[in-house]
Protein backbone atom coordinates (compact mmCIF):
# COMPACT_ATOMS: atom_id res chain seq x y z
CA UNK A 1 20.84 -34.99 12.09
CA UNK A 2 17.18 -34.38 11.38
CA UNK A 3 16.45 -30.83 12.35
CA UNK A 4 12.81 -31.78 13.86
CA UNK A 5 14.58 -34.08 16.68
CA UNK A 6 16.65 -31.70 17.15
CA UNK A 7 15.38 -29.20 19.51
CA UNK A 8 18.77 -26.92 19.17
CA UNK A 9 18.44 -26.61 15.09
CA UNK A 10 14.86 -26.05 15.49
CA UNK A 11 15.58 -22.98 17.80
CA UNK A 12 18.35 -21.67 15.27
CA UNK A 13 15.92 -22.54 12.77
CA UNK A 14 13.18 -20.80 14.04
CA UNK A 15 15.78 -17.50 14.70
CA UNK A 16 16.80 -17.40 11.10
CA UNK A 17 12.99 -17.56 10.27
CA UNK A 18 12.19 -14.62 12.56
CA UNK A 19 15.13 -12.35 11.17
CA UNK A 20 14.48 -12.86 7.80
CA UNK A 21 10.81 -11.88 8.34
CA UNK A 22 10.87 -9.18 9.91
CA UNK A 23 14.06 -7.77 7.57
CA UNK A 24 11.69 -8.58 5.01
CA UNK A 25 8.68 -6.58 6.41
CA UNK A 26 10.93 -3.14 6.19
CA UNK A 27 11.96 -3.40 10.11
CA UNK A 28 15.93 -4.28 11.45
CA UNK A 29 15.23 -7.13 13.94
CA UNK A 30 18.27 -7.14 16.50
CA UNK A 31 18.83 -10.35 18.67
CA UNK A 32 19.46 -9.17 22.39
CA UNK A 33 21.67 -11.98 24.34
CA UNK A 34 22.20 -12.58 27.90
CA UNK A 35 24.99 -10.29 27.98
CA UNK A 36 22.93 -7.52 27.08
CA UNK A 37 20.79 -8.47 30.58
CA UNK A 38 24.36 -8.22 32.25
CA UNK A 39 24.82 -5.00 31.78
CA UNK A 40 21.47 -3.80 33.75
CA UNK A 41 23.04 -2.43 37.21
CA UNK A 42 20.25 -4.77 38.85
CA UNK A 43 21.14 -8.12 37.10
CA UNK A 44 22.77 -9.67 39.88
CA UNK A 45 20.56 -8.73 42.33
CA UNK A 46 17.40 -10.16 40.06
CA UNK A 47 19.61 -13.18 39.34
CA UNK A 48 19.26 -14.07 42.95
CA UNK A 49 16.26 -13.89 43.83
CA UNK A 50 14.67 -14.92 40.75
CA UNK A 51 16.61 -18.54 40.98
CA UNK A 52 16.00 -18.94 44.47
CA UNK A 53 13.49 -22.21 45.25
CA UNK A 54 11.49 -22.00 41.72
CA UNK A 55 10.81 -25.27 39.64
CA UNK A 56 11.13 -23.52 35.86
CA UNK A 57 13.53 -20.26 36.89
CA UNK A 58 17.09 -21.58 37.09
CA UNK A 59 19.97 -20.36 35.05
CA UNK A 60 19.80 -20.71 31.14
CA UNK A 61 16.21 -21.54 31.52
CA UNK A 62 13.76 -20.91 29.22
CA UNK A 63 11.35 -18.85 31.85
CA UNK A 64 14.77 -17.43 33.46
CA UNK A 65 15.48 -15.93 29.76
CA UNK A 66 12.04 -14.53 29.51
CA UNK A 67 12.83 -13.06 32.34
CA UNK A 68 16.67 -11.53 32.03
CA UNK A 69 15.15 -10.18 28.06
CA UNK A 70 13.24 -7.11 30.24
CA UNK A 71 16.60 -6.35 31.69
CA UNK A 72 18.47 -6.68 28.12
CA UNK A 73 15.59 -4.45 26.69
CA UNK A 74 15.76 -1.81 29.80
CA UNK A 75 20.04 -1.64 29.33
CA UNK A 76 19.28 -1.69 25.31
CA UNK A 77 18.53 2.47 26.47
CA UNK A 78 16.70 3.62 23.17
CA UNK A 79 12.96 1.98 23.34
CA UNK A 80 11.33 0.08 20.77
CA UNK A 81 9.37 -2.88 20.29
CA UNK A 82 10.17 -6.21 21.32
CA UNK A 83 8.94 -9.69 20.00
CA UNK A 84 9.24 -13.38 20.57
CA UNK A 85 11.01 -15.02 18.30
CA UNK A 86 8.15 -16.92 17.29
CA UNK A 87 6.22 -13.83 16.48
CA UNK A 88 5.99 -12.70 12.69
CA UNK A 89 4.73 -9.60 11.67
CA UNK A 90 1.66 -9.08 9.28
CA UNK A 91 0.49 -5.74 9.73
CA UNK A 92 3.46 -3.95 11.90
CA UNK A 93 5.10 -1.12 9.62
CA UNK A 94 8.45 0.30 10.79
CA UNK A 95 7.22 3.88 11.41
CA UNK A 96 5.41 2.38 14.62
CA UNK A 97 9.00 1.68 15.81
CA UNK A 98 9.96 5.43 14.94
CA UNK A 99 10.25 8.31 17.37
CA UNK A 100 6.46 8.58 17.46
CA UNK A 101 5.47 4.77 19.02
CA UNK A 102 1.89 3.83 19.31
CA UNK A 103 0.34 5.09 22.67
CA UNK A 104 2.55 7.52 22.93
CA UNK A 105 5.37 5.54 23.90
CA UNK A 106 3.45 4.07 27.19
CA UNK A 107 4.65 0.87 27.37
CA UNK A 108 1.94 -1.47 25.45
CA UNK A 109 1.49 -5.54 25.14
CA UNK A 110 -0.41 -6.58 21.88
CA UNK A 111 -1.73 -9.87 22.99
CA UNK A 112 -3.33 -8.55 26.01
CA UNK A 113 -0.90 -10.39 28.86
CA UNK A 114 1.22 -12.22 26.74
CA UNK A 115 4.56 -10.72 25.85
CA UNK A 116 5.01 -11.61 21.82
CA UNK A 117 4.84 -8.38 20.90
CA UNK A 118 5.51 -5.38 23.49
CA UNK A 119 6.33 -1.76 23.00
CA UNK A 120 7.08 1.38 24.94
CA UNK A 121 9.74 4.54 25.51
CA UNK A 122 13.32 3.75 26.96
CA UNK A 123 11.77 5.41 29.99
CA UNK A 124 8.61 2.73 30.11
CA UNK A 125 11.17 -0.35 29.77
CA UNK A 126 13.13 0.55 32.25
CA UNK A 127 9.97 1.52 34.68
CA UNK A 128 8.23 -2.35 33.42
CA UNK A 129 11.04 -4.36 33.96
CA UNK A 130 11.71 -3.50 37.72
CA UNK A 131 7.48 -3.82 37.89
CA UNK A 132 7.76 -7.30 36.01
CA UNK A 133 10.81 -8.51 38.08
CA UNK A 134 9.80 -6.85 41.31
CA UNK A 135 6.09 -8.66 40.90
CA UNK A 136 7.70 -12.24 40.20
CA UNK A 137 10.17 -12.07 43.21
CA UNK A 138 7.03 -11.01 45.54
CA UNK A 139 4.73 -14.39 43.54
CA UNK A 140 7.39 -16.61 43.85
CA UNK A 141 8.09 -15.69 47.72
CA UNK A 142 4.42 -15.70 48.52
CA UNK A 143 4.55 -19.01 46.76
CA UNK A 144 7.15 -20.16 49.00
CA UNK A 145 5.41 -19.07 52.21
CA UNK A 146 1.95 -20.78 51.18
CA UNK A 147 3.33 -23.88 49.89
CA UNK A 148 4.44 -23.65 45.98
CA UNK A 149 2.48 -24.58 42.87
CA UNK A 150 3.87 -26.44 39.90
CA UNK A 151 3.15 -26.15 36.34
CA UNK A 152 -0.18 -28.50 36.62
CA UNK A 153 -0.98 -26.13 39.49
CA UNK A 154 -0.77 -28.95 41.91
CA UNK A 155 0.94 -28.41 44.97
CA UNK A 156 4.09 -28.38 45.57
CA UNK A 157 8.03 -27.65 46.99
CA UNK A 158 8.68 -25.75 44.45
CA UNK A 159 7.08 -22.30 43.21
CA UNK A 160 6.33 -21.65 39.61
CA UNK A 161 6.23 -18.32 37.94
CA UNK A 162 6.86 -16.43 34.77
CA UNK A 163 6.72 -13.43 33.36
CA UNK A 164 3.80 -13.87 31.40
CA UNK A 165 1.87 -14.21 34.57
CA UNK A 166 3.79 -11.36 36.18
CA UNK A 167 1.74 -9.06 33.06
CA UNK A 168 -1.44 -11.08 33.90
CA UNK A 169 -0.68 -10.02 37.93
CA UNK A 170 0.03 -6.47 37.53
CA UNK A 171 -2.69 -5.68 34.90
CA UNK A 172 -5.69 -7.65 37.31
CA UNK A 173 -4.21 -5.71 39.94
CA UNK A 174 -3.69 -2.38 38.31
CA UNK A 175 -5.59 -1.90 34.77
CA UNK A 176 -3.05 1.24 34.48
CA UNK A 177 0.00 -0.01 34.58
CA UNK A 178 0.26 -0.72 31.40
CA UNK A 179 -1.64 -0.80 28.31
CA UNK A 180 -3.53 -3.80 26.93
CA UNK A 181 -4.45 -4.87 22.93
CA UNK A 182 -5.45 -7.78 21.14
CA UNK A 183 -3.52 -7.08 17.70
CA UNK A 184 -1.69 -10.09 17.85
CA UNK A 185 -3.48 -13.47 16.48
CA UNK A 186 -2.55 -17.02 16.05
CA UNK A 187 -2.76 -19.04 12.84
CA UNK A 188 -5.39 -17.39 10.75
CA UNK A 189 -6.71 -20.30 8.72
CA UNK A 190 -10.36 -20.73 8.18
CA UNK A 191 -9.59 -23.90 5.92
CA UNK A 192 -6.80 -26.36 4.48
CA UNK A 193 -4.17 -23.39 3.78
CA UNK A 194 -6.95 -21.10 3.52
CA UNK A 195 -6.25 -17.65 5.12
CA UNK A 196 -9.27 -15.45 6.38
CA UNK A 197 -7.83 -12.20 5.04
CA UNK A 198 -11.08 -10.26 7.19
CA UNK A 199 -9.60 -11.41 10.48
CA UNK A 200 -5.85 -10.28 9.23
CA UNK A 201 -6.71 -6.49 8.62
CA UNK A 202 -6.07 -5.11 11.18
CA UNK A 203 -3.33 -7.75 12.76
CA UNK A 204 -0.07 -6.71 13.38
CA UNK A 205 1.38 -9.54 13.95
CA UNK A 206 0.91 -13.52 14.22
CA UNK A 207 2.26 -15.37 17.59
CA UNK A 208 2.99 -19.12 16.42
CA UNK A 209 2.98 -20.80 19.71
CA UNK A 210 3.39 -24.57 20.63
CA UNK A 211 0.06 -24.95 21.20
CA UNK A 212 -1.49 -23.23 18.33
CA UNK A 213 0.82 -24.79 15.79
CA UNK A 214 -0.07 -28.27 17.24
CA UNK A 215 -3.50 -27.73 17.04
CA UNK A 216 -3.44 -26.47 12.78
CA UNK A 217 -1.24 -29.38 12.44
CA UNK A 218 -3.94 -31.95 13.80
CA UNK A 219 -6.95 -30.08 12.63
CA UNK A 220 -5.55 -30.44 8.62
CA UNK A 221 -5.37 -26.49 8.29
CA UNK A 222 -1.24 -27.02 7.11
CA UNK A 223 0.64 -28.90 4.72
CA UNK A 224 3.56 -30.84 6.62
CA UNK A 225 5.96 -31.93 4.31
CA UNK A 226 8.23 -35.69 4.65
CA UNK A 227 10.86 -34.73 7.47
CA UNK A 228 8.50 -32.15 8.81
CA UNK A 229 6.08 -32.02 12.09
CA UNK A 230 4.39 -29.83 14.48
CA UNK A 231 8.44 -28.46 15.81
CA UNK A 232 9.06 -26.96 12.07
CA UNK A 233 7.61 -23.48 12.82
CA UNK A 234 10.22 -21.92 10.98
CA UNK A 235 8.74 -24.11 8.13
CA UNK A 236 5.56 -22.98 8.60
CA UNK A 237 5.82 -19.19 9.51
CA UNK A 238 7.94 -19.14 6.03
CA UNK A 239 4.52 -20.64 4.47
CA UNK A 240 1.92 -18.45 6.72
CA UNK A 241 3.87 -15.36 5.58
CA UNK A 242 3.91 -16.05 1.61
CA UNK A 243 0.17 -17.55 1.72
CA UNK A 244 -0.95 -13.89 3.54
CA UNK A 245 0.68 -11.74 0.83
CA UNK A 246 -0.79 -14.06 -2.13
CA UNK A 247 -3.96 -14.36 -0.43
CA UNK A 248 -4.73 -11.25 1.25
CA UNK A 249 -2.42 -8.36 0.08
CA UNK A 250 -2.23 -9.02 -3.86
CA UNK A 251 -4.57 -6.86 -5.81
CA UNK A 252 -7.47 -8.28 -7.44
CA UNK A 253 -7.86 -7.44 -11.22
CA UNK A 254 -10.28 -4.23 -11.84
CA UNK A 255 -12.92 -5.94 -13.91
CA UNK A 256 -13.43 -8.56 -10.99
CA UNK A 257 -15.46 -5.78 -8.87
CA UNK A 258 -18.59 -5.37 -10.20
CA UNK A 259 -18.99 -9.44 -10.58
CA UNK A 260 -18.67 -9.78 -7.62
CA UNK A 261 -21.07 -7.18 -6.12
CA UNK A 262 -23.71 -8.59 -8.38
CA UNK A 263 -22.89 -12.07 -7.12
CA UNK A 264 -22.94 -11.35 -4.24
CA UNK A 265 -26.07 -9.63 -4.02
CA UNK A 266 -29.75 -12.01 -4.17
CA UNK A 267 -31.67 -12.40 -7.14
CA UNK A 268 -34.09 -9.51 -6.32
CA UNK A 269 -30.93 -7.21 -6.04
CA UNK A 270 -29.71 -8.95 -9.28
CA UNK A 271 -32.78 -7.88 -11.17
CA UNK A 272 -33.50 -4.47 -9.79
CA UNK A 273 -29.91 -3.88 -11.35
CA UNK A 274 -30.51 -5.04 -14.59
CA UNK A 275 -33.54 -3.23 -14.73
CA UNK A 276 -31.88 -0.15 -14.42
CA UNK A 277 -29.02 -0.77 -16.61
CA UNK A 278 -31.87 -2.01 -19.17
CA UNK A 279 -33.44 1.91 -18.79
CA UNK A 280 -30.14 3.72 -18.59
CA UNK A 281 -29.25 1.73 -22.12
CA UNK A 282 -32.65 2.60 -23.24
CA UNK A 283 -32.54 6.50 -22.37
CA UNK A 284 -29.16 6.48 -24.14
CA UNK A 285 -30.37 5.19 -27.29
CA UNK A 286 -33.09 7.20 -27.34
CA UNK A 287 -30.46 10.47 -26.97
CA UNK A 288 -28.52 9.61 -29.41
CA UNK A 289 -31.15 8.68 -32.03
CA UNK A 290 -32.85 12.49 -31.86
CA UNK A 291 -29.08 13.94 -32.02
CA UNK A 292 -28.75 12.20 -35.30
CA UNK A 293 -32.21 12.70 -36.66
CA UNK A 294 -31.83 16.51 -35.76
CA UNK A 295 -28.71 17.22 -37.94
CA UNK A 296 -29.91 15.08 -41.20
CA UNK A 297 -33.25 17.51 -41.00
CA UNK A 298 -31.54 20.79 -40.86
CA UNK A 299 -28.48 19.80 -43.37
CA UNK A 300 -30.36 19.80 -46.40
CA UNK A 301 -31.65 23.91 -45.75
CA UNK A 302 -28.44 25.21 -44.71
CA UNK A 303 -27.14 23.41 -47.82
CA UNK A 304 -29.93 24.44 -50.32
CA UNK A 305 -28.91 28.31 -49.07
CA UNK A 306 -25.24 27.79 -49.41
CA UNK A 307 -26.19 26.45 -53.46
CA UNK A 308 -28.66 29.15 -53.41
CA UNK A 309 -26.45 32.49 -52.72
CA UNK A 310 -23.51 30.45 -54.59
CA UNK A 311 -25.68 30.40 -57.76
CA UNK A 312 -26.67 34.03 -57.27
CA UNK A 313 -22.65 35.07 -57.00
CA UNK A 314 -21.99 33.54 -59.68
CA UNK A 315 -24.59 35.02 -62.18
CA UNK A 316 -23.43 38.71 -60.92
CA UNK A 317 -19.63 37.54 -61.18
CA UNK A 318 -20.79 36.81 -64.80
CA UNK A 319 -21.98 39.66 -65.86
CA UNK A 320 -19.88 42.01 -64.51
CA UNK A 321 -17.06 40.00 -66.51
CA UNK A 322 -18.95 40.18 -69.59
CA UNK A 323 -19.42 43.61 -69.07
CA UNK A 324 -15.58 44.54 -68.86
CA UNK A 325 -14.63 42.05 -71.59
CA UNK A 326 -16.93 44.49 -74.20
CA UNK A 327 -15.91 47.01 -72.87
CA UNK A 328 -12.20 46.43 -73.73
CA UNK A 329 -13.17 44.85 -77.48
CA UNK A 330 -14.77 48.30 -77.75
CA UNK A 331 -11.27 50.28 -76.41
CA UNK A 332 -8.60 47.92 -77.69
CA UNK A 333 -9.34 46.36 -81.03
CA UNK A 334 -5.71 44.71 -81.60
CA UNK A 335 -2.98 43.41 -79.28
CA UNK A 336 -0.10 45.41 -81.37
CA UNK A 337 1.87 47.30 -79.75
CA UNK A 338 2.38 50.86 -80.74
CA UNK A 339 4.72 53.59 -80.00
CA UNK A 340 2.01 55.91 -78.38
CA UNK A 341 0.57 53.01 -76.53
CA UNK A 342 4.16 52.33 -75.17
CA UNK A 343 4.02 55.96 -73.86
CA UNK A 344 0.81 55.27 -72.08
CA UNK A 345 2.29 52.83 -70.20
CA UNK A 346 5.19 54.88 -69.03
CA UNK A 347 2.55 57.25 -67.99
CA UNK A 348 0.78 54.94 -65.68
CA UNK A 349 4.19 53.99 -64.54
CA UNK A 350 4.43 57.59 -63.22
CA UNK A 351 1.35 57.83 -61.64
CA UNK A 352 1.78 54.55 -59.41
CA UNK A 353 5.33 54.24 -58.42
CA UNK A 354 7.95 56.28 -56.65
CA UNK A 355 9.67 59.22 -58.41
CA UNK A 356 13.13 57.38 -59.06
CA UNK A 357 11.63 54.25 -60.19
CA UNK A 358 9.76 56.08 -62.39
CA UNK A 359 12.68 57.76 -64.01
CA UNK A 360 14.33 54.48 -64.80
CA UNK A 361 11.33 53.45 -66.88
CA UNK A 362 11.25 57.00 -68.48
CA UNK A 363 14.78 56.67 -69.51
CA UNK A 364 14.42 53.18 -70.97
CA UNK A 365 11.46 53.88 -72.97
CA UNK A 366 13.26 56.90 -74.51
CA UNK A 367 16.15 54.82 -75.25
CA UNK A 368 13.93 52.62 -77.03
CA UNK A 369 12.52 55.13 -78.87
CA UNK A 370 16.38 56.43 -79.68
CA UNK A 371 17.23 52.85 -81.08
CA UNK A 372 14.64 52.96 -83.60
């Protein structure tokens, strides 16, 4: 059938919404059942008295569950957070659900009284649920005495309690018995699918209630699809979830920055900055202009100097060679060569290489002289 008129697939709905969520935020979500509350020593004793002349707390209820879940959470034995199922998480990382919880493990409610998001030790839950439980049986049998209330607070037979007012009783009655935040929001649309990423920073989490999704719904802030209505919150914490990352988490490109600062600044902000970037533009012109100037004026010296002493080198290199090339004419008039220059040679041998060496150029000159 269609899964908006049918209140059972929009709870399973809603439950495979919740666990995909919060898998996908980093965290292990873990659905506690009734038989979890069994196990508590003090369920049967709670079961009784809890179910005993109420209007909304009978057995399966939803305000009964609500109430067995502190029990399932207390028997659980290892702490943690725990959320309504209509609860999604924005900001929540998994490390607060490590060893080291927020507060210290002192058991904590994130929407001020109302238990979609709730934390403490395994210590704390067991300590809050007898406080919770043990305040609703002492409501609901004062209730009973004075003539009950129903829902519309009229009176009447019946008494009518939850556990949402049990947090609302203890805290009014005893600011210490637990701690109080307001970390947990509602829709955050400021427009048609619109999120207002400033009010999301420092949210943990978003509780999508009955009434708050109603209220989006007629107030245009939500798309609702054909087959879909104000019951699809699955639907919509899906959408709320994937419009916060693309909205508020994506980074925004690098050169987008200082546009915006300048727009949004006013026009005498606007000018005062151009103005300056007008004079820092000017100062580095200016800089770079004398650099320039200042290496063209002393090139040409340290050039004329290197031509200069170059010139000078040369003219001595000249001479000198001239020198030795008369002097040689003068010594050697012809390039034959003779038998006594041939002995000259092996004499110069003598005086500038080793003693063997120069024996083996001895010897061959000899044998030259031998052959002829």
């Amino acid at each position: 059938g269609n899964p908006d008129n049918n209140g059972r697939m929009n709870h399973e709905d809603l439950i495979g919404a919740w666990k995909e969520l919060w898998y996908e935020a980093g965290w292990s979500p873990q659905i506690l059942t009734l038989d979890d509350a069994r196990r508590h020593p003090d369920y049967e004793k709670y079961n009784n008295l809890l179910t005993k002349g109420t209007e909304n707390v009978y057995e399966d209820s939803y305000d009964f569950m609500c109430f067995m879940r502190w029990l399932a959470m207390a028997s659980h034995g290892q702490g943690g957070f725990m959320s309504d199922y209509d609860t999604f998480p924005l900001e929540i990382t998994p490390s607060m659900g490590s060893s080291s919880m927020p507060n210290y493990g002192v058991f904590t409610s994130y929407q001020r009284h109302v238990p979609s998001l709730i934390s403490g030790s395994a210590t704390e839950w067991e300590r809050m649920s007898h406080r919770v439980l043990d305040m609703a049986v002492e409501q609901i049998e004062r209730q009973l005495r004075e003539g009950g209330q129903n829902s519309n607070g009229q009176q009447a037979d019946e008494a009518f309690y939850s556990d949402m007012l049990a947090l609302q009783d203890l805290h009014d009655m005893d600011e210490t018995s637990y701690i109080q935040e307001e970390l947990v929001g509602s829709y955050p649309y400021k427009s048609y699918l619109q999120i207002d990423c400033a009010l999301t920073e420092n949210m943990l989490a978003v509780h999508l209630a009955h009434s708050a999704t109603q209220y989006v719904v007629e107030h245009n802030l939500v798309d609702v699809p054909e087959h879909k209505s104000e019951k699809s919150r699955h639907y919509f914490a899906r959408t709320l979830i994937r419009r916060w990352k693309d909205q508020c988490k994506s980074s925004p490109p690098e050169e987008a920055a200082p546009v915006a600062e300048v727009v949004g600044g006013d026009e005498e902000q606007q000018q005062q900055l151009e103005e300056e970037q007008q004079e820092l533009v000017a100062e580095v012109v200016t800089e770079n202009e004398e650099q320039q100037q200042q290496p063209e004026e002393q090139e040409p010296e340290l050039v004329a100097e290197v031509v200069a002493e170059n010139e000078e080198q040369q003219q001595e290199l000249a001479t000198e060679v001239a020198a030795d090339n008369e002097e040689q004419q003068q010594q050697e008039p012809t390039t034959t060569t003779t038998e006594e220059e041939s002995n000259t040679v092996a004499e110069d041998i003598v005086d500038s290489q080793p003693a063997e060496a120069v024996a083996d150029e001895v010897t061959t000159a000899e044998q030259r002289r031998w052959l002829r």
